[in-house]
N, C-alpha and C. Protein backbone atom coordinates (compact mmCIF):
# COMPACT_ATOMS: atom_id res chain seq x y z
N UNK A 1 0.84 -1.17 0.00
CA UNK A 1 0.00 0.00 0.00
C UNK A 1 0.89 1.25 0.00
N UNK A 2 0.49 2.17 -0.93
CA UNK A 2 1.36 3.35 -0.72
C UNK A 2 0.69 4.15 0.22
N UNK A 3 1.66 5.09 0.10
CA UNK A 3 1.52 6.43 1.09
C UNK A 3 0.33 7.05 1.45
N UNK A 4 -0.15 7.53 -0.24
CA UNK A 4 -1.24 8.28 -0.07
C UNK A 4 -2.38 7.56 -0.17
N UNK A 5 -2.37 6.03 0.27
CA UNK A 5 -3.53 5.03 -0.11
C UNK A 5 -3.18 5.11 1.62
N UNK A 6 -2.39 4.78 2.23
CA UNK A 6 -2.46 4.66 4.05
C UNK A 6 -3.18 6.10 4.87
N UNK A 7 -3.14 6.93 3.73
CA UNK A 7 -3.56 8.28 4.26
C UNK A 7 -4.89 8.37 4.17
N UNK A 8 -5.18 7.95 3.13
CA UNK A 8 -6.72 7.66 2.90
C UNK A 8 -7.86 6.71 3.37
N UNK A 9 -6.99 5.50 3.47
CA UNK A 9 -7.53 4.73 4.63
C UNK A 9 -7.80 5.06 6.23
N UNK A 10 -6.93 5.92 6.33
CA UNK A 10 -6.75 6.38 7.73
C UNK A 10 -7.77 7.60 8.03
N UNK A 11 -7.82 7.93 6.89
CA UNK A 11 -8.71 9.35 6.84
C UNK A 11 -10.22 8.57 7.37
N UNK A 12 -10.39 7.67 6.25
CA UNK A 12 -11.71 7.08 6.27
C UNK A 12 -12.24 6.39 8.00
N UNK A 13 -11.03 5.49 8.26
CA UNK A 13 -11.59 5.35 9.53
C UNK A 13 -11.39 5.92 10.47
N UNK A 14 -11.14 7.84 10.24
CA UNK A 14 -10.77 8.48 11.69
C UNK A 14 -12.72 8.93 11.36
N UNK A 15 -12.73 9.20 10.20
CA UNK A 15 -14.62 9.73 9.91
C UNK A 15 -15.63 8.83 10.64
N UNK A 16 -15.06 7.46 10.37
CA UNK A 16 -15.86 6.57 10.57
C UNK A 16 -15.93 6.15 12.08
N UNK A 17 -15.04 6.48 12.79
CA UNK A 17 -14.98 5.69 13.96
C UNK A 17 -15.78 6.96 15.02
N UNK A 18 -14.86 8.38 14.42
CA UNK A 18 -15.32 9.42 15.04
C UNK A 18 -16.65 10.08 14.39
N UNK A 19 -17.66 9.72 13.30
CA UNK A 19 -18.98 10.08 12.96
C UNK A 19 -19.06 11.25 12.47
N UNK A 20 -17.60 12.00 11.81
CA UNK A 20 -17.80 12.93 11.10
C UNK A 20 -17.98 12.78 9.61
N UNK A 21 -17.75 13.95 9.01
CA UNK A 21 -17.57 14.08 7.46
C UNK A 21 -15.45 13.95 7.28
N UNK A 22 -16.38 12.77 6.09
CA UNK A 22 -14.35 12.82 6.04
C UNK A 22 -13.52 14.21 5.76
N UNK A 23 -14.44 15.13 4.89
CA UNK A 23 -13.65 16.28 4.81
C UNK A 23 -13.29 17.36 6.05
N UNK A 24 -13.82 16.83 6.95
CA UNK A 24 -13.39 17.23 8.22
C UNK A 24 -11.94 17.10 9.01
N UNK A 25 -11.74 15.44 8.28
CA UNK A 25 -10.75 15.23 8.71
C UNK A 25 -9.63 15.38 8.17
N UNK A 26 -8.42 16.93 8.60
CA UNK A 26 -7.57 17.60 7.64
C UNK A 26 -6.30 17.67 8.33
N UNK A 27 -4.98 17.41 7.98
CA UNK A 27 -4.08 17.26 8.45
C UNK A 27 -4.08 18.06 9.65
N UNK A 28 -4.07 19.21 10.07
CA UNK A 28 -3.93 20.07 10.83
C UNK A 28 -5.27 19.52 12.38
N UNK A 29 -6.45 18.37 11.73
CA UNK A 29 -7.35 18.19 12.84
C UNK A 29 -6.83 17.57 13.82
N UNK A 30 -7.36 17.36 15.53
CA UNK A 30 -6.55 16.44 16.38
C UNK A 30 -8.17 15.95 16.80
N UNK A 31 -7.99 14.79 17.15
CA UNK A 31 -9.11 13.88 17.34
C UNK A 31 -10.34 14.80 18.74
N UNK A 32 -9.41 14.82 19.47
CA UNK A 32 -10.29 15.39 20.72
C UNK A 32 -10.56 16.87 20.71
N UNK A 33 -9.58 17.46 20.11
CA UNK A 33 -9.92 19.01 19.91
C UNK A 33 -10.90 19.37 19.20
N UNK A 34 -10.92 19.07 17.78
CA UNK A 34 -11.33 19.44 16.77
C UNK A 34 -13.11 18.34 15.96
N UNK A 35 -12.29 17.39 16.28
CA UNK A 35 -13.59 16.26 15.94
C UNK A 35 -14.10 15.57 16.78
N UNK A 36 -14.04 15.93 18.10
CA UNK A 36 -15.22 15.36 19.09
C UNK A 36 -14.62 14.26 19.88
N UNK A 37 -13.56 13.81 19.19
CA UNK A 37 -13.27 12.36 20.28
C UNK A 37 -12.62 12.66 21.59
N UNK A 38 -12.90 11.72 22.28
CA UNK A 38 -12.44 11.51 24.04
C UNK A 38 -11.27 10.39 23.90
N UNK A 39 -10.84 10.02 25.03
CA UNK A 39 -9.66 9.40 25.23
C UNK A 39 -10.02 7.67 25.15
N UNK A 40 -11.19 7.13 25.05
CA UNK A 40 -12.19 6.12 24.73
C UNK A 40 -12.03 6.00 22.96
N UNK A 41 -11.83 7.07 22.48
CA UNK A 41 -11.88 7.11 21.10
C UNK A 41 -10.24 6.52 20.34
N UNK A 42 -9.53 7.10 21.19
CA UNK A 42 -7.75 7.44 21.06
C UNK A 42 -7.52 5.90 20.77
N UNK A 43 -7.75 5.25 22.01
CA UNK A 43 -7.93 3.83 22.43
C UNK A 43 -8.31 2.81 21.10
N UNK A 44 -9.58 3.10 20.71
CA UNK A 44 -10.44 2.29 20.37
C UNK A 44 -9.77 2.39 18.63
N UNK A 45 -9.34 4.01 17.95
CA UNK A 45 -8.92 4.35 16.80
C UNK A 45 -8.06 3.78 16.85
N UNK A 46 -6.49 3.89 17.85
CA UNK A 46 -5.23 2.67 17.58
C UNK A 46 -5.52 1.22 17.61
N UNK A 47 -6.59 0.62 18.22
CA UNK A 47 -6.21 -0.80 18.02
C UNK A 47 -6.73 -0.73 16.26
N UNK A 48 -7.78 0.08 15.98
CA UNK A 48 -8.16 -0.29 14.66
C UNK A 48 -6.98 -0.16 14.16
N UNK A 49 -6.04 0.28 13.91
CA UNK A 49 -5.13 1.35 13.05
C UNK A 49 -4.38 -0.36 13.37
N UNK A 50 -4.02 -0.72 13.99
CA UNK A 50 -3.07 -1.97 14.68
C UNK A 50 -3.77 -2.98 13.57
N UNK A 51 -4.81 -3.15 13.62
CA UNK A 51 -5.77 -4.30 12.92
C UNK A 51 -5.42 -3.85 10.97
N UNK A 52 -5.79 -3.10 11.43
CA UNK A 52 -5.82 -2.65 9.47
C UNK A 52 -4.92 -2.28 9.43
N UNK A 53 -3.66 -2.12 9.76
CA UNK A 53 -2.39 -1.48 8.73
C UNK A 53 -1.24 -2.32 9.63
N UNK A 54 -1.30 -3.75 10.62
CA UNK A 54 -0.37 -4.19 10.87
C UNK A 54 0.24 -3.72 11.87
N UNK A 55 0.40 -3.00 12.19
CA UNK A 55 1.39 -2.36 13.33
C UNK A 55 1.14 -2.20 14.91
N UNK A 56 2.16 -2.27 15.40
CA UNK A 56 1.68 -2.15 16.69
C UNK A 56 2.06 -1.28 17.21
N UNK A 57 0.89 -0.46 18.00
CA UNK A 57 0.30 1.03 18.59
C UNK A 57 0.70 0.76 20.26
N UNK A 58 2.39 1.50 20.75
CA UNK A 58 1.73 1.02 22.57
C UNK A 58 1.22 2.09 23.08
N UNK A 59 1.44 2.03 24.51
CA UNK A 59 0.15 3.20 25.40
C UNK A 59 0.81 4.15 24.78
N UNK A 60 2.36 4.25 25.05
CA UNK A 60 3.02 5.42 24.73
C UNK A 60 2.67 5.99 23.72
N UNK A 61 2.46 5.58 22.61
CA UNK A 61 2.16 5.91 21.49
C UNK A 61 1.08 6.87 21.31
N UNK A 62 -0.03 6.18 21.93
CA UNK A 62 -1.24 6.75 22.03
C UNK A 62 -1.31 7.92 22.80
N UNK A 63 -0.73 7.97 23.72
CA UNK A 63 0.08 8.75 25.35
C UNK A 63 0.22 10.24 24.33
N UNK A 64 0.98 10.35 23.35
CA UNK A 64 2.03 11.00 22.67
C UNK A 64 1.44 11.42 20.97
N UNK A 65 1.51 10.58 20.33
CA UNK A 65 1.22 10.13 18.78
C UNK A 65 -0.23 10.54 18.33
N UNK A 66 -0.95 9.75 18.77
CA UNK A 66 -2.61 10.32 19.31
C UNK A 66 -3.35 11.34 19.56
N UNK A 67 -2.20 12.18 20.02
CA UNK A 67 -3.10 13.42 20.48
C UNK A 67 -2.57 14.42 19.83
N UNK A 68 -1.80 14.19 18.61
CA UNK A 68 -1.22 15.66 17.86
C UNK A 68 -2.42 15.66 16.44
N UNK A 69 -2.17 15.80 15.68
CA UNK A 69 -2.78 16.16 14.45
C UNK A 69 -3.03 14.97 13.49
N UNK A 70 -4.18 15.01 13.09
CA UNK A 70 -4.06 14.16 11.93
C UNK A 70 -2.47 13.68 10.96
N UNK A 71 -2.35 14.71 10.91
CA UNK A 71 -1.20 14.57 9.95
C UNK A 71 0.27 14.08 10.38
N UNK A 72 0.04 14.39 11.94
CA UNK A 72 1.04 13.66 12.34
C UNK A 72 0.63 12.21 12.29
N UNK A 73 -0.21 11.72 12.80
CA UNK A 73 -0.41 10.53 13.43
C UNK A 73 -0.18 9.80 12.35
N UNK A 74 -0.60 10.24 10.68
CA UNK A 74 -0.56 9.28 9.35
C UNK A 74 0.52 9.75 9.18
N UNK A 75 1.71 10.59 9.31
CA UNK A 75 2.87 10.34 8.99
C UNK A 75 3.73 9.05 10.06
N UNK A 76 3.55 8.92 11.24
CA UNK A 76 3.91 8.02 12.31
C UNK A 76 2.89 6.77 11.98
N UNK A 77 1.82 6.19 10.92
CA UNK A 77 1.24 5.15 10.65
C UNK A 77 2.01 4.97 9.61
N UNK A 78 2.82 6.04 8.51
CA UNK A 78 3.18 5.54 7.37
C UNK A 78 4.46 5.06 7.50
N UNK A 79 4.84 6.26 8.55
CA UNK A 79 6.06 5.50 8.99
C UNK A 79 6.38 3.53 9.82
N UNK A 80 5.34 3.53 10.51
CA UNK A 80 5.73 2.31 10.91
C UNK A 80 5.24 0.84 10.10
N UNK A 81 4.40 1.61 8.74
CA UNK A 81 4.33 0.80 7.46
C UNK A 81 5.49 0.33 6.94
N UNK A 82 6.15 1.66 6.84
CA UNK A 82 7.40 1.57 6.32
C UNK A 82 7.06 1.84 4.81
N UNK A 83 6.48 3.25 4.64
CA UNK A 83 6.04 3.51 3.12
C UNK A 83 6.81 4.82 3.28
């Protein structure tokens, strides 16, 4: 999977998990600030992210990784793709 196919996937299930409009979800968004999610959400979005793209998400991660921006978090998913 490339880059901008992990970005897009990721896009889709941050909409989906969090019940927005995907165009909501824009590099610059952070889950709890901007699109509504709680720390129940953080949780529940990394194991998906673990399930569908392979990788494994620890607390730290989530602790840290999780709570910055969209755009970080799919650069740190693409990264541990290794795309």
């Amino acid at each position: 999977m490339e880059k901008n196919e992990v970005v897009e996937k990721l896009r889709e299930l941050f909409a989906d998990k969090l019940s927005v409009d995907i165009a909501e979800v824009t590099d610059e968004s952070k889950i709890m600030d901007d699109l509504g999610g709680d720390s129940l959400d953080l949780v529940e979005i990394s194991m998906e992210v673990e399930k569908e793209f392979g990788i494994t998400v620890t607390d730290d991660n989530v602790d840290v990784e999780f709570r910055k921006s969209f755009g970080s978090i799919a650069a740190f998913v693409v990264e541990k793709c290794g795309r």
